[in-house]
Protein backbone atom coordinates (compact mmCIF):
# COMPACT_ATOMS: atom_id res chain seq x y z
CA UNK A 1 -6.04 46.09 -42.74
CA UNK A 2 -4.61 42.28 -41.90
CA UNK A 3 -5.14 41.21 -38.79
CA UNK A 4 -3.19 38.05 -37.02
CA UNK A 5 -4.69 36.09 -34.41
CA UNK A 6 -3.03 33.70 -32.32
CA UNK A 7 -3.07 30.84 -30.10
CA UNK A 8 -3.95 32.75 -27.13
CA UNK A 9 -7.44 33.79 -28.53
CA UNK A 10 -6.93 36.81 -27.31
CA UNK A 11 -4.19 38.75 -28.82
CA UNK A 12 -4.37 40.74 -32.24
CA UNK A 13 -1.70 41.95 -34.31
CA UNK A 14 -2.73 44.35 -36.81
CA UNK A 15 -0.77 45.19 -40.11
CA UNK A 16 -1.61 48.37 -42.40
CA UNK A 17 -1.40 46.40 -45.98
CA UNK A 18 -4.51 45.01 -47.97
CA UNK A 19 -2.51 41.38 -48.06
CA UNK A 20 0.64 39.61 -46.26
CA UNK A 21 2.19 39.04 -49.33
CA UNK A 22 5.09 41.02 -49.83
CA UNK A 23 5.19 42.77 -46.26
CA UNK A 24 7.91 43.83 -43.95
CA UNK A 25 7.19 42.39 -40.38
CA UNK A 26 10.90 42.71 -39.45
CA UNK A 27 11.55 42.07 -35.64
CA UNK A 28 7.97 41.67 -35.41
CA UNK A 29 6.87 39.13 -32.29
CA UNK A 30 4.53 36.16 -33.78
CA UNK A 31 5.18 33.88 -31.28
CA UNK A 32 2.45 31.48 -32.00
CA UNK A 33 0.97 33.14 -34.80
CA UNK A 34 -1.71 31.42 -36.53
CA UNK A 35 -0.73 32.43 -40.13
CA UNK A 36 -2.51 29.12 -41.69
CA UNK A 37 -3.08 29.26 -45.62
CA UNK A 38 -1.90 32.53 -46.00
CA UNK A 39 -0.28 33.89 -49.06
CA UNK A 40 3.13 35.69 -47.19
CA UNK A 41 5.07 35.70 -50.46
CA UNK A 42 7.99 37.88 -50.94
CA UNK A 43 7.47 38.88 -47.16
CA UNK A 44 10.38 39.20 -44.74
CA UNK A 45 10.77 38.12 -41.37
CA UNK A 46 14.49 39.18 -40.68
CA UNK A 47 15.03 38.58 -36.71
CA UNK A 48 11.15 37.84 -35.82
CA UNK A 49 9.97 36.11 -32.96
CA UNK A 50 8.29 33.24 -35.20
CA UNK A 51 8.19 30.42 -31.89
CA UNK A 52 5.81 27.92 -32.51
CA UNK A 53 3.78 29.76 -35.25
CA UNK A 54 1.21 28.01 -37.05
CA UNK A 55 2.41 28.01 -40.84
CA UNK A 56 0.51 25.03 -41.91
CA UNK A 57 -0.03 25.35 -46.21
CA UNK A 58 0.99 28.54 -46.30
CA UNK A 59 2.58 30.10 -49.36
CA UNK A 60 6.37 31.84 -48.76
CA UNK A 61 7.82 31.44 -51.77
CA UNK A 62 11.09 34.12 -51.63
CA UNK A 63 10.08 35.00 -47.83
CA UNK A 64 13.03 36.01 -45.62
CA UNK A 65 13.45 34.65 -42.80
CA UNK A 66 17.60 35.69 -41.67
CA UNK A 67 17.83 35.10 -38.01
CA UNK A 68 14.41 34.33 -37.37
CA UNK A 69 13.25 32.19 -34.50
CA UNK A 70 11.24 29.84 -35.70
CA UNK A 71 11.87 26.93 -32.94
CA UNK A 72 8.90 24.49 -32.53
CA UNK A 73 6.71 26.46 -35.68
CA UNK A 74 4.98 23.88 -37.91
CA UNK A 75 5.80 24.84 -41.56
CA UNK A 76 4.40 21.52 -43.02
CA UNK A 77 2.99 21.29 -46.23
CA UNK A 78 4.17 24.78 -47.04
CA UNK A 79 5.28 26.30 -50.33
CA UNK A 80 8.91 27.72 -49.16
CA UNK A 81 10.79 27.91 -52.34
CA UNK A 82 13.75 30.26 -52.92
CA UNK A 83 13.37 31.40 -48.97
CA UNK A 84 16.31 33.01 -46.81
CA UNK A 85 16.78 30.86 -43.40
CA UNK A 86 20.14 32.10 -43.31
CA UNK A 87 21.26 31.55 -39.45
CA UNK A 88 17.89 31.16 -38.87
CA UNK A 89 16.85 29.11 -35.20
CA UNK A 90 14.79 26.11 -36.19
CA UNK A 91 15.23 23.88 -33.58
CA UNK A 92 12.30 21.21 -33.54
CA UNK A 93 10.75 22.86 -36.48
CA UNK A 94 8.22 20.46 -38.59
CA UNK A 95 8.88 21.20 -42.47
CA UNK A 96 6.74 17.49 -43.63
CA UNK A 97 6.54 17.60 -47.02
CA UNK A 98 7.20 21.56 -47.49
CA UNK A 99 8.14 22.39 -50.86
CA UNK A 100 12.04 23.83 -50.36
CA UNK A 101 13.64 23.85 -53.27
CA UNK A 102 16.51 26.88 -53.72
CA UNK A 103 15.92 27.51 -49.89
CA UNK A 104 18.78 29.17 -48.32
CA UNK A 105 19.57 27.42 -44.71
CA UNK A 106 23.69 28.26 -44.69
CA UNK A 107 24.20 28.57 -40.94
CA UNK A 108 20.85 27.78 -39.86
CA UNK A 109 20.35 25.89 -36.45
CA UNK A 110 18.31 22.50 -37.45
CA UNK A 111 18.57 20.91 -34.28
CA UNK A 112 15.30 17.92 -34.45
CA UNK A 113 14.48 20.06 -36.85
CA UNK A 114 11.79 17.44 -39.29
CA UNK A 115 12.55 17.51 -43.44
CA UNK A 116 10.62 14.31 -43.82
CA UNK A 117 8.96 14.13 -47.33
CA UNK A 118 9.85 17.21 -47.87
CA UNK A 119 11.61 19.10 -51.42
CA UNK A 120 15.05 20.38 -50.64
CA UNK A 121 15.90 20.13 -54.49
CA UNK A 122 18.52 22.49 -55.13
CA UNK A 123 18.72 24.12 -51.41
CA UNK A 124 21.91 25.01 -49.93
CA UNK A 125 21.47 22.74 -46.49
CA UNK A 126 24.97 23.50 -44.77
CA UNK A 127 23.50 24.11 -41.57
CA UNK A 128 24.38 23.62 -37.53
CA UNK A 129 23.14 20.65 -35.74
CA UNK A 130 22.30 18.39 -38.76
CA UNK A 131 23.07 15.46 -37.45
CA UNK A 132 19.86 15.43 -35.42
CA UNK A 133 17.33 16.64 -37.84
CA UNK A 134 15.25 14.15 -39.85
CA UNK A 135 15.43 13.43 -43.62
CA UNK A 136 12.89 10.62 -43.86
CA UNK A 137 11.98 10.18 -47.65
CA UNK A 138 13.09 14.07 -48.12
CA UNK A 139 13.76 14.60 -51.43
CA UNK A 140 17.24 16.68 -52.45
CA UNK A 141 19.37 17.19 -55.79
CA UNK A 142 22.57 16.91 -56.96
CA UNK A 143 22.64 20.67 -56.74
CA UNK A 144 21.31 20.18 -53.07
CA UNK A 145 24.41 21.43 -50.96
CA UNK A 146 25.24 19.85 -47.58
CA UNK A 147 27.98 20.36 -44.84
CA UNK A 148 31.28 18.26 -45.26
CA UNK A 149 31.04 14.45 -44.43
CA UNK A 150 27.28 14.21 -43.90
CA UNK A 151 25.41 11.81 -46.20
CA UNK A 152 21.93 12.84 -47.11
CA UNK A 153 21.16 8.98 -47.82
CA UNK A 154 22.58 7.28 -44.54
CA UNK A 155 19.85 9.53 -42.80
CA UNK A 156 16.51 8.80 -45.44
CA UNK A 157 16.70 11.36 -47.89
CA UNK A 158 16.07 10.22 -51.41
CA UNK A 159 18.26 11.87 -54.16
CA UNK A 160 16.06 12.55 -57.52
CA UNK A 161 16.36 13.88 -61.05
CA UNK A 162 19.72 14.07 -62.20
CA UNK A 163 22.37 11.74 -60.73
CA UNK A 164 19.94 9.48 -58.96
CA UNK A 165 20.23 5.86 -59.35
């Protein structure tokens, strides 16, 4: 049995599964989950209430997050890697220097949304509102995808590996 504090102090989720790796919490509400260093691999979070959760280091490599809300959650310094944020709602969301590479964020909402020093190597980044989010020293590929007519480097972000000057 996992159990999943939050910011309240007083409310407990419970799940039935010896770790969070790998779990279904579908639709589940997290809002302000403190979810920390956790190891949520493989887990999916398809239309969850994620609002300012508490994913600081965590590990969510392959995690799905399609149509999650994860405004205002702090994701920084996270291992994110080959994750589903398809049309996701990640308004003000803080991704510092979250490892994103092959991240899925096609039709995301990235409104303030904060990349900086963050991976998006390889990541398909043709997402709503990306005009506003921040790209300081965030790292992307020439496999990185982005929507039509923005430029990655007028806005910080540092191309590497292949291609880069």
């Amino acid at each position: 049995m996992i159990k999943i504090a939050f910011v309240d102090g007083h409310q407990v989720v419970e799940i039935d599964a010896p770790t969070l790796a790998g779990v279904n919490l579908d639709d589940f509400s997290l809002h302000r989950a403190l979810l920390e260093n956790q190891n949520l691999s493989g887990a999916s979070f398809k239309g969850a209430d994620l609002r300012g959760a508490f994913l600081t280091s965590a590990v969510m490599s392959g995690c799905n997050f399609e149509e999650a809300l994860l405004m205002t959650a702090f994701m920084d310094d996270a291992i994110i890697d080959n994750a589903n944020f398809y049309k996701a709602k990640l308004m003000s969301t803080v991704f510092k220097r979250a490892i994103l590479t092959n991240a899925n964020f096609l039709d995301a909402d990235v409104c303030h949304a904060d990349f900086e020093n963050a991976d998006l190597s390889n990541a398909n980044m043709e997402c709503a509102r990306i005009g506003s989010a921040s790209f300081k020293n965030a790292k992307y590929s020439s496999k990185t995808q982005w929507p039509m007519g923005f430029d990655p480097r007028e806005v910080g972000a540092v191309l590497v590996g292949d291609g880069a000057e």
